[in-house]
Protein backbone atom coordinates (compact mmCIF):
# COMPACT_ATOMS: atom_id res chain seq x y z
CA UNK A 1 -23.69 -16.45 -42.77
CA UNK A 2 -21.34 -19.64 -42.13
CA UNK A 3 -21.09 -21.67 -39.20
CA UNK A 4 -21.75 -20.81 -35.38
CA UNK A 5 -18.99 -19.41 -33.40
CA UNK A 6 -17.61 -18.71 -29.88
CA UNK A 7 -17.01 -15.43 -28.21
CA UNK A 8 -16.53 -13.55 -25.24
CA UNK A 9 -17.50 -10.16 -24.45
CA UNK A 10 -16.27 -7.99 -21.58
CA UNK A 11 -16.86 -3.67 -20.77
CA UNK A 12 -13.76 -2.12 -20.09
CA UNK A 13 -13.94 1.08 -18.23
CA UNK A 14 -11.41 3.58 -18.11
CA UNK A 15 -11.34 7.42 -16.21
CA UNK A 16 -8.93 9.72 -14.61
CA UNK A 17 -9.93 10.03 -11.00
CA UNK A 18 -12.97 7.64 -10.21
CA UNK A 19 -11.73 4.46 -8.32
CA UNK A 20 -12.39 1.18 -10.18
CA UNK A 21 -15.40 -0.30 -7.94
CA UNK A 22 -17.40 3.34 -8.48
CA UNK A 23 -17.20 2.54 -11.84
CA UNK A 24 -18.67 -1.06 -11.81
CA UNK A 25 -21.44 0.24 -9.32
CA UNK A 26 -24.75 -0.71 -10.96
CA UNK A 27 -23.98 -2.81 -13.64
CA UNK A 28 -24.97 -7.10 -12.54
CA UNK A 29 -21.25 -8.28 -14.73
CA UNK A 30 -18.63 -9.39 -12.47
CA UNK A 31 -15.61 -7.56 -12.16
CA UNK A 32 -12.67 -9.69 -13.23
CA UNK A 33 -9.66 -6.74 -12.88
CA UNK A 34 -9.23 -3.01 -12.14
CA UNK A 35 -7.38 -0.90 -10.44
CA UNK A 36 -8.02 2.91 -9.14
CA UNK A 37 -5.59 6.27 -10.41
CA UNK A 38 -2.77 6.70 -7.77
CA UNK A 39 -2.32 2.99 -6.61
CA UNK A 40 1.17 1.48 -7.25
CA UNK A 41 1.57 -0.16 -10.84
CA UNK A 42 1.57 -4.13 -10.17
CA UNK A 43 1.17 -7.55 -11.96
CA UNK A 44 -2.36 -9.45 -11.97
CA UNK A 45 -0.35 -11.58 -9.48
CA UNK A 46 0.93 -8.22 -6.88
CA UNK A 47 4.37 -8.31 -8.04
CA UNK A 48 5.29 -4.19 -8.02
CA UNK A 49 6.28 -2.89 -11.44
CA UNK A 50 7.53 0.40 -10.06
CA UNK A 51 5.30 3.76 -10.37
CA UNK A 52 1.82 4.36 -10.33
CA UNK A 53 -1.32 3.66 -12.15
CA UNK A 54 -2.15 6.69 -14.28
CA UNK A 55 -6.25 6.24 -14.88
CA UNK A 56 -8.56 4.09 -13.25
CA UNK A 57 -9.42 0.85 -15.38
CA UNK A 58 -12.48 -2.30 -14.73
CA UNK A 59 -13.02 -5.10 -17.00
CA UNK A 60 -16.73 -6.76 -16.63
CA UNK A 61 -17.28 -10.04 -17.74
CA UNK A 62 -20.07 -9.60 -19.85
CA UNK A 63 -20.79 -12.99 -21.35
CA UNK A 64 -19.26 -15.97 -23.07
CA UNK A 65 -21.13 -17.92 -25.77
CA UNK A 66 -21.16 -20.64 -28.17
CA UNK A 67 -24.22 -19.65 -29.97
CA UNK A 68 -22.82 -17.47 -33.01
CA UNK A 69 -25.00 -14.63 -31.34
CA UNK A 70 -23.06 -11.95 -30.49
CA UNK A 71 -24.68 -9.11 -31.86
CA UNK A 72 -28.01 -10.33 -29.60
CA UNK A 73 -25.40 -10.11 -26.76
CA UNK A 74 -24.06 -6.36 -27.54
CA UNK A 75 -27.54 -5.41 -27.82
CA UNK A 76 -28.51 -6.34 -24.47
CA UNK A 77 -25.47 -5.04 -22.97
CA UNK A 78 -26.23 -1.94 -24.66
CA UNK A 79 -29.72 -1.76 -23.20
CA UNK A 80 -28.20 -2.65 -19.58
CA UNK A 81 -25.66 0.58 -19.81
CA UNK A 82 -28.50 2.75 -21.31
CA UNK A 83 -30.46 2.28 -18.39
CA UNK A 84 -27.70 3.53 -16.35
CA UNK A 85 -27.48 6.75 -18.32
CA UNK A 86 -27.11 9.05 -15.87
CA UNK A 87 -24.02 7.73 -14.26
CA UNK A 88 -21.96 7.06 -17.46
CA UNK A 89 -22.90 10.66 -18.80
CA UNK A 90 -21.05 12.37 -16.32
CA UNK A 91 -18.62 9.48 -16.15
CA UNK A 92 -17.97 10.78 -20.11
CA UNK A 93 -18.40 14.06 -19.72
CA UNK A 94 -15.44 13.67 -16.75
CA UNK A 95 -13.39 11.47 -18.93
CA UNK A 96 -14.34 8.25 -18.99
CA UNK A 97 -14.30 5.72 -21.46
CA UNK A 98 -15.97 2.79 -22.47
CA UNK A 99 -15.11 -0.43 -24.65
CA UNK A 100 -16.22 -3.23 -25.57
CA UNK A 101 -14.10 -5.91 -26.36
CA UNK A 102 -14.57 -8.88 -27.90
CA UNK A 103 -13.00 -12.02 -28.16
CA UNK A 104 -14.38 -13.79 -31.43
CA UNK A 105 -13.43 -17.84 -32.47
CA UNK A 106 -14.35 -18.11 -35.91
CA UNK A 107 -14.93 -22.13 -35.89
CA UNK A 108 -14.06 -21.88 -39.98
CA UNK A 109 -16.13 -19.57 -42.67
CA UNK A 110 -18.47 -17.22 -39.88
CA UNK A 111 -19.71 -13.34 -39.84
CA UNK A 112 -22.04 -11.43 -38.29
CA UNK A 113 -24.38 -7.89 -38.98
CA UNK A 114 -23.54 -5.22 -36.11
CA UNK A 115 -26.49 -3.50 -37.27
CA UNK A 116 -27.15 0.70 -37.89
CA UNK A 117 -29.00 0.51 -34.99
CA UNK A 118 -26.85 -0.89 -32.56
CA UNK A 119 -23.88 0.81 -33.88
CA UNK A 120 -25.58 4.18 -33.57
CA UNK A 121 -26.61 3.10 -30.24
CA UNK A 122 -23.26 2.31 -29.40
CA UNK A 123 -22.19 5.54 -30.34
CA UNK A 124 -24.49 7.31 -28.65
CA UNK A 125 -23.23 6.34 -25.87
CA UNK A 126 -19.33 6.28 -26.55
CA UNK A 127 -18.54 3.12 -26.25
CA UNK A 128 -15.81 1.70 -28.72
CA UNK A 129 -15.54 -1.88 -30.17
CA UNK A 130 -12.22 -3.98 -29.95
CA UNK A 131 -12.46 -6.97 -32.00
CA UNK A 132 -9.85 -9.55 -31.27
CA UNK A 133 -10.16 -13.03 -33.44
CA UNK A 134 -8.20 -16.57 -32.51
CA UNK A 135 -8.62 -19.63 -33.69
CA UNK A 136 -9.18 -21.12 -30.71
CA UNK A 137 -9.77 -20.35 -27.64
CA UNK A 138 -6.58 -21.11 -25.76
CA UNK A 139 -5.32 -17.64 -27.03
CA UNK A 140 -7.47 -15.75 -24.06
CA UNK A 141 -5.62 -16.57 -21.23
């Protein structure tokens, strides 16, 4: 399907009351920013924007790869938040949300199949898909 290409994949976990660590409790991804409903609305680096956060957010740091195989990735990230069921259904049924996004670095003429399976997976369990593509990867911050 063309040539092999970079990408990075993080969860990003939103709700109206739970405070950011509760909602990265269980999963083994790092959490590289959140902040909890209530706190006072700052910049990654403290400096105060005035008012308050409105909903608790998390981003996980799922993986980075070079291998073209993202949908392999998605499915096992899938698998990981399945088995955590219980938690993220009444994080859902409370308000939460959950994303994927994706940073994808085409590398020229490149594709790949999000299968029916994993899509319907992925809807199962509410959790939308933000693709963002670059052409490289200084574009990610």
């Amino acid at each position: 399907m063309g040539t092999v290409f970079d990408y990075a994949v993080s969860l990003q976990i939103r709700h109206p009351t739970v405070p950011a660590n509760e909602l990265a409790a269980g999963f083994p991804w790092p959490m590289t920013s959140g902040w909890t409903a209530g706190e006072p609305r700052t910049t990654p680096v403290g400096r105060e924007l005035g008012g308050v956060r409105s909903e608790s957010y998390c981003s996980l740091k799922i993986a980075h790869g070079d291998d073209g195989e993202l949908t392999a990735c998605l499915s096992q990230a899938v698998h990981v938040i399945q088995a955590n069921g219980k938690h993220w259904g009444e994080c859902r049924r409370t308000g939460g949300r959950l994303s994927f996004y994706v940073f994808w670095y085409p590398n020229g003429d490149t594709g790949a199949v999000l299968d029916a399976g994993l899509l319907g997976e992925m809807a199962a369990l509410e959790i939308d898909l933000h693709l963002n593509f670059y052409e490289d990867q200084s574009k990610d911050g």
